[in-house]
N, C-alpha and C. Protein backbone atom coordinates (compact mmCIF):
# COMPACT_ATOMS: atom_id res chain seq x y z
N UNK A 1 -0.17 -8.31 11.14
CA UNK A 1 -0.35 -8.53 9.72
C UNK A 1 -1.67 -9.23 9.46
N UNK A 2 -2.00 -9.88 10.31
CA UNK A 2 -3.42 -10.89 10.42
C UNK A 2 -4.67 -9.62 10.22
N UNK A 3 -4.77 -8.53 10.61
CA UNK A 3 -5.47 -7.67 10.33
C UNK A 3 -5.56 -6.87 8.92
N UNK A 4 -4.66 -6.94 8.02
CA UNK A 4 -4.43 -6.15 7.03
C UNK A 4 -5.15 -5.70 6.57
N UNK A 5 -6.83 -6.66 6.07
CA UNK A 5 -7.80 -6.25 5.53
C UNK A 5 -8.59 -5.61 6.45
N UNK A 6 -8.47 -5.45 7.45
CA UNK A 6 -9.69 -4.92 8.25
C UNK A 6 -9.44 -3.37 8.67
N UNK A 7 -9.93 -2.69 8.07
CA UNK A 7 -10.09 -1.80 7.44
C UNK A 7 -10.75 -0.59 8.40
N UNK A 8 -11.47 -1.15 9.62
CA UNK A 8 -12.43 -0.21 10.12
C UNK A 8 -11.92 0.77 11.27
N UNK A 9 -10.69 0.50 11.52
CA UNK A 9 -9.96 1.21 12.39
C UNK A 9 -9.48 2.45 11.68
N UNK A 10 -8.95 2.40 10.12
CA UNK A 10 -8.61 3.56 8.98
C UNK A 10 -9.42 4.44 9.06
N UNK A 11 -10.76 3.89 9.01
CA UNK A 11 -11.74 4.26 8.20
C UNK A 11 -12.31 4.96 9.29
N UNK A 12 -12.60 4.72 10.89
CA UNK A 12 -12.70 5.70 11.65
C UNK A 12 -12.13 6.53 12.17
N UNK A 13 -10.77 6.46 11.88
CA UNK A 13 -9.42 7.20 11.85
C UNK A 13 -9.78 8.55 11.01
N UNK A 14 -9.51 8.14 9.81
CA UNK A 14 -9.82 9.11 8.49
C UNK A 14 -11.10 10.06 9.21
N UNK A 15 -12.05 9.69 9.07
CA UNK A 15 -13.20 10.20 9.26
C UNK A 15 -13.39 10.87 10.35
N UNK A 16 -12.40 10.53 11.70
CA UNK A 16 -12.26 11.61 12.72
C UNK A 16 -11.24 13.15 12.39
N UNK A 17 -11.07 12.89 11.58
CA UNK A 17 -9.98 14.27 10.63
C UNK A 17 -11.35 15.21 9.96
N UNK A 18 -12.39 14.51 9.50
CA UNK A 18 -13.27 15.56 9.48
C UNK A 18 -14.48 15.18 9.47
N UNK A 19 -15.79 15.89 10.27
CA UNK A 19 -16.87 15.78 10.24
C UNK A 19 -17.42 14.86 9.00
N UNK A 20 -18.63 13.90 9.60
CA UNK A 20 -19.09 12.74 8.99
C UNK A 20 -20.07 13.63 7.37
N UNK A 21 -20.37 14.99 7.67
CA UNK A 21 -21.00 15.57 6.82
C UNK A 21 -19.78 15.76 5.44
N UNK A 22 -18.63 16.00 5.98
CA UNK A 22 -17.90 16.56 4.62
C UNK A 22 -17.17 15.09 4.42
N UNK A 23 -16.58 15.26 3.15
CA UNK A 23 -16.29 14.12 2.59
C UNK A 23 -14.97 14.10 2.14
N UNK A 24 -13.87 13.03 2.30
CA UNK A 24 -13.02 13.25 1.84
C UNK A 24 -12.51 12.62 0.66
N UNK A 25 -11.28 13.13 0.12
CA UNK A 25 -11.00 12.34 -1.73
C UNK A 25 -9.78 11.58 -1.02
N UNK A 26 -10.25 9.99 -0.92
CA UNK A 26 -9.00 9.45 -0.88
C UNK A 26 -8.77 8.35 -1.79
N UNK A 27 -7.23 8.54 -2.01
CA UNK A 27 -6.85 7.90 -2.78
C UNK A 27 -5.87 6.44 -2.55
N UNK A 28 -6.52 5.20 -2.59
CA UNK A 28 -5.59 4.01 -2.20
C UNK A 28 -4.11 3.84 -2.85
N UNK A 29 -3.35 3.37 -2.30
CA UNK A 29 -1.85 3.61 -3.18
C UNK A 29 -1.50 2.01 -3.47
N UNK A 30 -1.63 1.23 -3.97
CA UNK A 30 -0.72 -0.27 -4.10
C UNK A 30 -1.85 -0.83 -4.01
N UNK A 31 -3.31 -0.73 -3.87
CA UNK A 31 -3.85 -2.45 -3.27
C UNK A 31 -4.56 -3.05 -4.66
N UNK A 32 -5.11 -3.90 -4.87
CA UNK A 32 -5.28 -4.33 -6.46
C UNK A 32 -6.07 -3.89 -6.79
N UNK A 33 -7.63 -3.11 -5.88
CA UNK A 33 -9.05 -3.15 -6.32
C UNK A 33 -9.84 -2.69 -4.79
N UNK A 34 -10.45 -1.72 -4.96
CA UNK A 34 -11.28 -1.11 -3.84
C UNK A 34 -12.30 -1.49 -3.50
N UNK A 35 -12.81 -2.50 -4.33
CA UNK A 35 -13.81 -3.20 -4.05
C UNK A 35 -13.69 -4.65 -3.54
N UNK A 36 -12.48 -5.11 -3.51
CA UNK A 36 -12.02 -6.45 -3.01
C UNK A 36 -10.95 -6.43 -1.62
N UNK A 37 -10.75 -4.87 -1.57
CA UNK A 37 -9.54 -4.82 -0.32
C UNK A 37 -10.15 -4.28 0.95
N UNK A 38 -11.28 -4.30 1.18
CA UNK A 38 -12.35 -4.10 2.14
C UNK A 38 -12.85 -3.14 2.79
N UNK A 39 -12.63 -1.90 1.85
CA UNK A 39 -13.25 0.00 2.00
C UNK A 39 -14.75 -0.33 2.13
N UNK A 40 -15.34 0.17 2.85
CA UNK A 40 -16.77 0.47 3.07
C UNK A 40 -16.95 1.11 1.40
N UNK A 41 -18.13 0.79 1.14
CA UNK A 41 -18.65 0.95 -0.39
C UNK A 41 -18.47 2.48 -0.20
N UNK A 42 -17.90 3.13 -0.99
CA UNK A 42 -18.21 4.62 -1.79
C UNK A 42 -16.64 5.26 -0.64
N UNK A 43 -15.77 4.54 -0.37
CA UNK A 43 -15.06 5.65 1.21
C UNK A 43 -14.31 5.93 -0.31
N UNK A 44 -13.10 5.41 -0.98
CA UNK A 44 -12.19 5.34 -1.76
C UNK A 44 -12.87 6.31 -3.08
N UNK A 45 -12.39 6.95 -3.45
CA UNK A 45 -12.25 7.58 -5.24
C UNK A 45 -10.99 7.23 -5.65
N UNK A 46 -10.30 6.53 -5.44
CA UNK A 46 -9.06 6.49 -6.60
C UNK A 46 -8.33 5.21 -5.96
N UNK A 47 -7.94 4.39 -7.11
CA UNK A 47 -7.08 3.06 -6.62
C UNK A 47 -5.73 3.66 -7.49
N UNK A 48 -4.75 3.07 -6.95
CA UNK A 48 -3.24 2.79 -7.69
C UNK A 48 -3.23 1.41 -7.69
N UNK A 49 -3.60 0.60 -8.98
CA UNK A 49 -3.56 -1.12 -8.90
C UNK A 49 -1.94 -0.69 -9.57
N UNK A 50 -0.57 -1.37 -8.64
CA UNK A 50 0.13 -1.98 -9.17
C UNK A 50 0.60 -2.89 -10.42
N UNK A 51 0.51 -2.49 -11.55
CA UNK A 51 0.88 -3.00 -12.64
C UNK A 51 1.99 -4.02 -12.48
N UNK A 52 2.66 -4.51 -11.67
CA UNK A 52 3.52 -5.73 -11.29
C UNK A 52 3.21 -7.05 -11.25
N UNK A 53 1.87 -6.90 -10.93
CA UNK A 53 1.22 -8.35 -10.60
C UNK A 53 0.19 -8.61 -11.88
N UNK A 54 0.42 -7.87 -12.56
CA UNK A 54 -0.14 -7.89 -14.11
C UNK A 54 0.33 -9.24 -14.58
N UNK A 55 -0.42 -10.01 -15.10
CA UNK A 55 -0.13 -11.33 -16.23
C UNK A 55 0.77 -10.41 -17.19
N UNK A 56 1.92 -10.65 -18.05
CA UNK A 56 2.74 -9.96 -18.97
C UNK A 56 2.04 -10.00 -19.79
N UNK A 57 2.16 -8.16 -20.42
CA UNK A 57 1.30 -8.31 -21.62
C UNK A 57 0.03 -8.14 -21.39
N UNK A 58 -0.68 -8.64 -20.26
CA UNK A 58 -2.25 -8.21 -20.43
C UNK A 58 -2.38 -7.57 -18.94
N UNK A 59 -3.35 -6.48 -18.75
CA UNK A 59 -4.04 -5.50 -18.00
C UNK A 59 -4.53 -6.59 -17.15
N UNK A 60 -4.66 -6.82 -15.69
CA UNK A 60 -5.69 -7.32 -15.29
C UNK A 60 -6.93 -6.50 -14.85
N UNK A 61 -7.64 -6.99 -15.56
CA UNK A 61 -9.31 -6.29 -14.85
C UNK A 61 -9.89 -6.34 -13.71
N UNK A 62 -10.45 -5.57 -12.87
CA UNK A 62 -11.19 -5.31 -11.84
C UNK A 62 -12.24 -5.08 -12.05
N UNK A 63 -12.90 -5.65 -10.80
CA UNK A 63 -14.60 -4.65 -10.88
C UNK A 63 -14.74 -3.45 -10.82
N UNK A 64 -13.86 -2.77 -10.13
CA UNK A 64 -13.85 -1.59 -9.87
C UNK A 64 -13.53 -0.79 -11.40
N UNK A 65 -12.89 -1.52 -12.26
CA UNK A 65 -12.50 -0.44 -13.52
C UNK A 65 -13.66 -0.43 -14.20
N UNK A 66 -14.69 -0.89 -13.99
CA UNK A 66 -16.14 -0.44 -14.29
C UNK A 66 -16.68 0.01 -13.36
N UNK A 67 -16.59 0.65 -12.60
CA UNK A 67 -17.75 1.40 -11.42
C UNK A 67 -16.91 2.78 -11.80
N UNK A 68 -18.20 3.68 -12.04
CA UNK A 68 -17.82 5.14 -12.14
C UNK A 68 -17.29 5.71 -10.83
N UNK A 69 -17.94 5.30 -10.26
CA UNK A 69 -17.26 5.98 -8.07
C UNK A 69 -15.64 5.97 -8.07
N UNK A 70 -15.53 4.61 -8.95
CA UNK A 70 -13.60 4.68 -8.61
C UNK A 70 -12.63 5.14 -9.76
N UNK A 71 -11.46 6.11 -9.12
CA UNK A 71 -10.69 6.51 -10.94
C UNK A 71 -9.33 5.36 -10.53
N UNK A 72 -9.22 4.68 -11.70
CA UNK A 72 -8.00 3.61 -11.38
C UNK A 72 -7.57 3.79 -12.04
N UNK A 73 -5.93 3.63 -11.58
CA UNK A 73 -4.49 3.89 -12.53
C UNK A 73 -3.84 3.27 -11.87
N UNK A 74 -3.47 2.42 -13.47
CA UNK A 74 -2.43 1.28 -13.43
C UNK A 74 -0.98 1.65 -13.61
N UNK A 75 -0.07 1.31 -12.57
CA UNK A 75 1.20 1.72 -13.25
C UNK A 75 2.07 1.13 -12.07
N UNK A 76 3.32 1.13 -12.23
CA UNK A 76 4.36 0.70 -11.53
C UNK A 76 4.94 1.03 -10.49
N UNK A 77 4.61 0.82 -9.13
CA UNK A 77 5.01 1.81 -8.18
C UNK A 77 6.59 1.80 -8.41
N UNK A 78 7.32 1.30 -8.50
CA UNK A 78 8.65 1.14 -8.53
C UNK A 78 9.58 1.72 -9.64
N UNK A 79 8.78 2.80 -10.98
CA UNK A 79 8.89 3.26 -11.97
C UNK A 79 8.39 4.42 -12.14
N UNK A 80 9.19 5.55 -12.02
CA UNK A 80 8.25 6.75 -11.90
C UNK A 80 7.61 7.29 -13.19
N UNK A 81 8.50 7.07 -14.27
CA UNK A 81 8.07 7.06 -15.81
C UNK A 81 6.42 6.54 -15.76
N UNK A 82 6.00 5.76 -15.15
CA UNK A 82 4.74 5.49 -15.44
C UNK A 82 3.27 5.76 -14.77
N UNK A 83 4.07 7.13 -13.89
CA UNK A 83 3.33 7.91 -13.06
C UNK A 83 2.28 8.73 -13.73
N UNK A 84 2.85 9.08 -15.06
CA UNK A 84 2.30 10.12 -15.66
C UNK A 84 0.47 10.65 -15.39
N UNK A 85 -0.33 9.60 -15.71
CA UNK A 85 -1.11 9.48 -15.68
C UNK A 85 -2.00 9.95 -14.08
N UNK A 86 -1.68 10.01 -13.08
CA UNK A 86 -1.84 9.84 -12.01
C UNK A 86 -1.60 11.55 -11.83
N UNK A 87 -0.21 11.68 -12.03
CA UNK A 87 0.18 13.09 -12.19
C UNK A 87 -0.66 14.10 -12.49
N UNK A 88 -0.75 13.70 -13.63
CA UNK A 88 -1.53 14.98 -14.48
C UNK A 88 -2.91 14.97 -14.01
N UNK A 89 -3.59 13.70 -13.58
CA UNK A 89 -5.15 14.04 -12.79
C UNK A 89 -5.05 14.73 -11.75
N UNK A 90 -4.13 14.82 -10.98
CA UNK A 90 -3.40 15.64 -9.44
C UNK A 90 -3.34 17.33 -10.09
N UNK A 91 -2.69 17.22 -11.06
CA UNK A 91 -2.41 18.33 -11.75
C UNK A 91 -4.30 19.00 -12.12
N UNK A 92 -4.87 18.21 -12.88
CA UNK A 92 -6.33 19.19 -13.53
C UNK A 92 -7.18 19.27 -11.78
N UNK A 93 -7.14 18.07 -11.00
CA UNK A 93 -8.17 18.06 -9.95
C UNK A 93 -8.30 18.49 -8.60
N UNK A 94 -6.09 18.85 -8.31
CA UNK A 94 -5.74 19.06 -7.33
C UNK A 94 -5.38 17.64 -6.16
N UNK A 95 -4.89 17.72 -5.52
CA UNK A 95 -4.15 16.56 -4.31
C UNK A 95 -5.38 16.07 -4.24
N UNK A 96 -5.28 14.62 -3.62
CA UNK A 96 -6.66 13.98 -2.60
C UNK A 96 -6.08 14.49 -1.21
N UNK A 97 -7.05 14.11 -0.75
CA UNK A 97 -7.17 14.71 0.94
C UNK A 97 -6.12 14.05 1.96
N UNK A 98 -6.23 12.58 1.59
CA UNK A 98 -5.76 11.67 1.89
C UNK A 98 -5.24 10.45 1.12
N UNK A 99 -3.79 10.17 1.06
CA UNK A 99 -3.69 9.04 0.61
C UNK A 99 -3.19 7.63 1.34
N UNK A 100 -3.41 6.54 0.97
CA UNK A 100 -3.64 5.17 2.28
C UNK A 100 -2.89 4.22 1.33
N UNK A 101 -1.83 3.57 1.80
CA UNK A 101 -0.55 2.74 1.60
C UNK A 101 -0.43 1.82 2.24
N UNK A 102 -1.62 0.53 2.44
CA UNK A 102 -1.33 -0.42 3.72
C UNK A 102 -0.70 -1.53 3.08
N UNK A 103 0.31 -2.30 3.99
CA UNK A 103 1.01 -3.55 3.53
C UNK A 103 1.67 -2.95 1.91
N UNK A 104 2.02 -2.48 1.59
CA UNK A 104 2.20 -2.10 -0.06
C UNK A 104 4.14 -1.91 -0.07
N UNK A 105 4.80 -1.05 0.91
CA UNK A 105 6.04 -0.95 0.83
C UNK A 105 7.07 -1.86 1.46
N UNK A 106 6.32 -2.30 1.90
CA UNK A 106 7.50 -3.48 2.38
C UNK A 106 7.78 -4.95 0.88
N UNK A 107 7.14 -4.79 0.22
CA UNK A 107 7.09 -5.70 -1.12
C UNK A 107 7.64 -5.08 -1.98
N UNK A 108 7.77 -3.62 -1.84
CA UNK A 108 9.19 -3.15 -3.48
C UNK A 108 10.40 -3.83 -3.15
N UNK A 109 10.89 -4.19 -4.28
CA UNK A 109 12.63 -4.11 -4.41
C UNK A 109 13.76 -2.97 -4.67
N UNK A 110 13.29 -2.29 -5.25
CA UNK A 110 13.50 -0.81 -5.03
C UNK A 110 13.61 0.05 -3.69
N UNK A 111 14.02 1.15 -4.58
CA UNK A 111 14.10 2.05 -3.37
C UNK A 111 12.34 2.75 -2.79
N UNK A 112 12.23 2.02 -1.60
CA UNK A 112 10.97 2.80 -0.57
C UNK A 112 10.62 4.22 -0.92
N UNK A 113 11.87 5.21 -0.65
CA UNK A 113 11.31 6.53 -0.57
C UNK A 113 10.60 7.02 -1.88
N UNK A 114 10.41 6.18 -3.08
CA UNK A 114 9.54 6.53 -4.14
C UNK A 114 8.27 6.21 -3.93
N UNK A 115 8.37 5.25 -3.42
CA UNK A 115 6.99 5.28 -2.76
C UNK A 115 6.11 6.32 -2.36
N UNK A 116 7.07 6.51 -0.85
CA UNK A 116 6.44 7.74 -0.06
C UNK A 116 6.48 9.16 -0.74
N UNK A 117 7.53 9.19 -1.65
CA UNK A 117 7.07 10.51 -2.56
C UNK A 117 6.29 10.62 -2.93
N UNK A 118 5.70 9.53 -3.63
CA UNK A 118 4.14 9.83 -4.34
C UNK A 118 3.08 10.01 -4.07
N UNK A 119 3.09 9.57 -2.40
CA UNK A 119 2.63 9.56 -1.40
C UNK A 119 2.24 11.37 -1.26
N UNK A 120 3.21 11.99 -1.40
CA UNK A 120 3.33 13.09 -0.85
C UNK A 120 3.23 14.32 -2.45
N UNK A 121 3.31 13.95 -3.44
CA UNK A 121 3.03 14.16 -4.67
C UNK A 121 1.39 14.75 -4.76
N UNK A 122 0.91 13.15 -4.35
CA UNK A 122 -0.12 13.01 -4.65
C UNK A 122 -2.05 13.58 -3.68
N UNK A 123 -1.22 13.72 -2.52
CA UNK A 123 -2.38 13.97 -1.07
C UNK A 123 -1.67 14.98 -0.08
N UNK A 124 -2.36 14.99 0.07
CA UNK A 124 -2.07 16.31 1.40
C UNK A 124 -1.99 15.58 2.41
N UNK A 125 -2.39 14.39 2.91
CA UNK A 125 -1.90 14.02 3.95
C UNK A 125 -2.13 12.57 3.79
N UNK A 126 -1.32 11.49 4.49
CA UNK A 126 -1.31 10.20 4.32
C UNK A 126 -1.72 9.18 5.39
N UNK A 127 -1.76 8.02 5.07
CA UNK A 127 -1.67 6.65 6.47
C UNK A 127 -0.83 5.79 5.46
N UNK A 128 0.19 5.21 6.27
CA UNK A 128 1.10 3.78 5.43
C UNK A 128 1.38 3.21 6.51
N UNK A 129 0.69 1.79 6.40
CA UNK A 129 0.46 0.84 7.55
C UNK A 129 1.88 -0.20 6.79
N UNK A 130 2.69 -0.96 7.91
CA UNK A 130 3.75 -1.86 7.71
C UNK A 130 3.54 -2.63 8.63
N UNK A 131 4.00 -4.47 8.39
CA UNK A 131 3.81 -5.17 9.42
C UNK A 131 4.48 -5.10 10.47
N UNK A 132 4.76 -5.04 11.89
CA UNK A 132 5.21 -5.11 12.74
C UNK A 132 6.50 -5.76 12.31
N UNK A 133 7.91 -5.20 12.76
CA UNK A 133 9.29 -5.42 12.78
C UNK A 133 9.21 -7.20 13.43
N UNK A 134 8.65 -7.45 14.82
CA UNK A 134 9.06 -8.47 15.26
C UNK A 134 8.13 -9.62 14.56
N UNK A 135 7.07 -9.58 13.73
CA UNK A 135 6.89 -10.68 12.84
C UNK A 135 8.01 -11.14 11.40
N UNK A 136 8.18 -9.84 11.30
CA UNK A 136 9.20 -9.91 10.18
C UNK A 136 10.24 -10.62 10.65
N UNK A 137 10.98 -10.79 11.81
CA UNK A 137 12.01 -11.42 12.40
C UNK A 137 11.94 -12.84 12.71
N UNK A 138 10.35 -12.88 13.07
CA UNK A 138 10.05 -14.28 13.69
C UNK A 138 10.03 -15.45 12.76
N UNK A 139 10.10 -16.68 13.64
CA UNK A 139 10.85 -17.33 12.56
C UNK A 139 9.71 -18.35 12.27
N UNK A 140 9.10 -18.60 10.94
CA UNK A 140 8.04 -19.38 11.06
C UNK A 140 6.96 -18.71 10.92
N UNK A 141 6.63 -17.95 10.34
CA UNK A 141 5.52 -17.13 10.10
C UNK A 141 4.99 -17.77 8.65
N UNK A 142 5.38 -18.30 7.54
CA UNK A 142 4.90 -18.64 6.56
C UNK A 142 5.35 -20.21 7.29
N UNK A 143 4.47 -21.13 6.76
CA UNK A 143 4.48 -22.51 6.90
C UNK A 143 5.23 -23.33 5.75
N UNK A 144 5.84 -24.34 6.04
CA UNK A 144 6.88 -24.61 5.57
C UNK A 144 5.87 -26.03 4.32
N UNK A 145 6.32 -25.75 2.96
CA UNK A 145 5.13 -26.54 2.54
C UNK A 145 5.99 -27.03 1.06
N UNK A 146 6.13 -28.39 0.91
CA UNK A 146 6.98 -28.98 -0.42
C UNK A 146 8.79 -29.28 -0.02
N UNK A 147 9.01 -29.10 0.71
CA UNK A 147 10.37 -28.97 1.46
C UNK A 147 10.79 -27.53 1.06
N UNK A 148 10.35 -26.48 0.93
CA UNK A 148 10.73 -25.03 0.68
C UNK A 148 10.83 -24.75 2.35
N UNK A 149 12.16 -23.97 2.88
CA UNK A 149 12.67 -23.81 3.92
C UNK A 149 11.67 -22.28 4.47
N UNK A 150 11.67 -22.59 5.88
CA UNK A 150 11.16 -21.71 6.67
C UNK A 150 12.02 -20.51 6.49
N UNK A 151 10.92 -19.17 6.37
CA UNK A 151 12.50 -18.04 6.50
C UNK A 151 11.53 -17.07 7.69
N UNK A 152 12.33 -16.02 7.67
CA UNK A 152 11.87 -15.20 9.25
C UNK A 152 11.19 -14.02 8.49
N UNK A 153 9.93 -14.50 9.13
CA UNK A 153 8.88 -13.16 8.34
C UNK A 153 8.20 -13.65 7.23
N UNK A 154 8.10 -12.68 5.95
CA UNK A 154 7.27 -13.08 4.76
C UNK A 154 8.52 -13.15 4.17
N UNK A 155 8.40 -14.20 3.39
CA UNK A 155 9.55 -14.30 2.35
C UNK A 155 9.21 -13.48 1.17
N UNK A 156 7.95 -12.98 0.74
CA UNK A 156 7.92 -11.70 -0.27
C UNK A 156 8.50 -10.59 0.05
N UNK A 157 8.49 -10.51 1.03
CA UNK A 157 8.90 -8.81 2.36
C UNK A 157 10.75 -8.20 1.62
N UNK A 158 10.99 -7.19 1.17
CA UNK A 158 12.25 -6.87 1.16
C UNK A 158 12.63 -5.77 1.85
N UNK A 159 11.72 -5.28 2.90
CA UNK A 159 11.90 -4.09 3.79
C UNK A 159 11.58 -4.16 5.18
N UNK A 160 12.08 -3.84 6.29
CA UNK A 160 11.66 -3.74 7.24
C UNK A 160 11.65 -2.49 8.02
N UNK A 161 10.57 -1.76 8.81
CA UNK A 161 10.41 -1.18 9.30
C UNK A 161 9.92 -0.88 10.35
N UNK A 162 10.33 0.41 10.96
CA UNK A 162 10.46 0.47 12.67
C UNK A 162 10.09 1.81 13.21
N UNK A 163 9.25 2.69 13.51
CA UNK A 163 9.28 3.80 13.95
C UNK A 163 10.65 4.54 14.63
N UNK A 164 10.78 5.67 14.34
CA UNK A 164 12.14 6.06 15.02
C UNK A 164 11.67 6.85 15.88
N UNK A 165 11.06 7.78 15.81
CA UNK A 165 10.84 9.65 16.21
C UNK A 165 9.38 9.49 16.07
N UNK A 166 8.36 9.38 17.16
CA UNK A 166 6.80 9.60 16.72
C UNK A 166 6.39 10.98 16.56
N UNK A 167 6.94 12.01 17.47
CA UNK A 167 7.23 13.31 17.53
C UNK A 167 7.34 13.93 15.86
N UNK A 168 8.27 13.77 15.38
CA UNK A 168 8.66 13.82 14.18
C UNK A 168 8.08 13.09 12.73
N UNK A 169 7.31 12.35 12.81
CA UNK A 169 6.94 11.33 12.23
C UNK A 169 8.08 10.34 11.29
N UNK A 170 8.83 10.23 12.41
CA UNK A 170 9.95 9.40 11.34
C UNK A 170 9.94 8.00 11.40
N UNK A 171 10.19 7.08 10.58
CA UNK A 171 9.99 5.94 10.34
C UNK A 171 11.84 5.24 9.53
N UNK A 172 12.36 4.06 10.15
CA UNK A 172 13.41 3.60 9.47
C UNK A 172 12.96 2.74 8.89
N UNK A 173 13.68 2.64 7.84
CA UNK A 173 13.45 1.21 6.73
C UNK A 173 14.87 0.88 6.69
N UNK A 174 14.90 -0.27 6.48
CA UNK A 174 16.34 -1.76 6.47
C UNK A 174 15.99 -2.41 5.35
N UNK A 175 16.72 -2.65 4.66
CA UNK A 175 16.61 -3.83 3.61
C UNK A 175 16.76 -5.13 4.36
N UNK A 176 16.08 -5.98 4.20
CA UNK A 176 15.72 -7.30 4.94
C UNK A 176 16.70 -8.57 4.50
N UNK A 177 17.55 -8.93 5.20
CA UNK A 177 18.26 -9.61 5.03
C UNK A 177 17.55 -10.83 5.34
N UNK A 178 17.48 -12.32 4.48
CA UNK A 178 16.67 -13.26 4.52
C UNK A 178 17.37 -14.31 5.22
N UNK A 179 17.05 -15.22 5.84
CA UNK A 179 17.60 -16.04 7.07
C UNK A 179 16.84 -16.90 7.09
N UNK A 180 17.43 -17.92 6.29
CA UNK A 180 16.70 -19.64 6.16
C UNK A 180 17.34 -20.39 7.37
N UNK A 181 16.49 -20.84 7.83
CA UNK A 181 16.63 -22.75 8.02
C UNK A 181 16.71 -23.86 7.33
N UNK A 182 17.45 -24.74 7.72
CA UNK A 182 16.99 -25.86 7.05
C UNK A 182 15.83 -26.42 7.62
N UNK A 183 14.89 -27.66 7.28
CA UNK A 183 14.51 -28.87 8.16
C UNK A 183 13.89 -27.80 9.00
């Protein structure tokens, strides 16, 4: 999880899928801003900023919603009603090439597989990075600060996940059962 932002392993990932000459349309899924979540300048055309972490009532702004390079759409991953927008650009422009989901699904409360639908809605082919199962378990990973009790993993986290089938590309998700300490 200590890696989340670092980015350059994706990014030579992606780019081994196709020659450095052609270019691909990818589209970020959940992170707030493409210019603050650590894409090499110009890799990203399209953010999904999560409308959740919105102040109520007001839009939060990015730098990026002024740079022409990026198309951003705000909306609710956890609400498909507010897909629309996203949709219908898929619809006039066609899929992105790729779409990239890091750290983003393990924080719905909802059901996951809407996620990955949109995922699959939206790109022809994907990456969705999750923190490792045995941090999520471990106990003491957030620091214990005001007398608020230690819990196992991120206490934002409501999902955990585990590869099943690499063959297959299958992946299990668990709803995360939370497990305090006291003291």
């Amino acid at each position: 999880y200590g890696r989340m932002n670092e980015r350059a392993h994706v990014v030579k990932m992606l780019r081994s899928i196709r020659g450095p000459a052609e270019s691909l349309r990818v589209i970020d899924i959940g992170t707030r801003c493409s210019c603050c979540s650590g894409w090499p300048d110009g890799f990203v055309n399209a953010v999904v900023s999560d409308i959740r972490y919105d102040t109520p009532g007001q839009r939060t702004r990015y730098a990026c919603d002024s740079d022409s390079r990026v198309q951003v759409f705000h909306l609710d991953l956890e609400l498909p009603e507010t897909w629309e927008q996203l949709i219908q650009h898929v619809h006039r422009h066609g899929k992105f090439d790729v779409a990239i989901s890091t750290h983003v699904i393990e924080d719905l409360r909802s059901n996951p597989l809407l996620h990955t639908g949109l995922l699959s809605r939206v790109a022809k082919a994907g990456y969705l990075a999750v923190p490792s199962k045995f941090i999520e378990l471990l106990d003491g990973v957030q620091p214990i600060s005001s007398g608020i009790p230690t819990f196992r993993g991120y206490a934002h986290h409501h999902w955990i996940f585990t590869p099943y089938d690499h063959a297959e590309n299958m992946t299990v998700g668990s709803a995360k059962v939370f497990f305090v300490r006291k003291g």
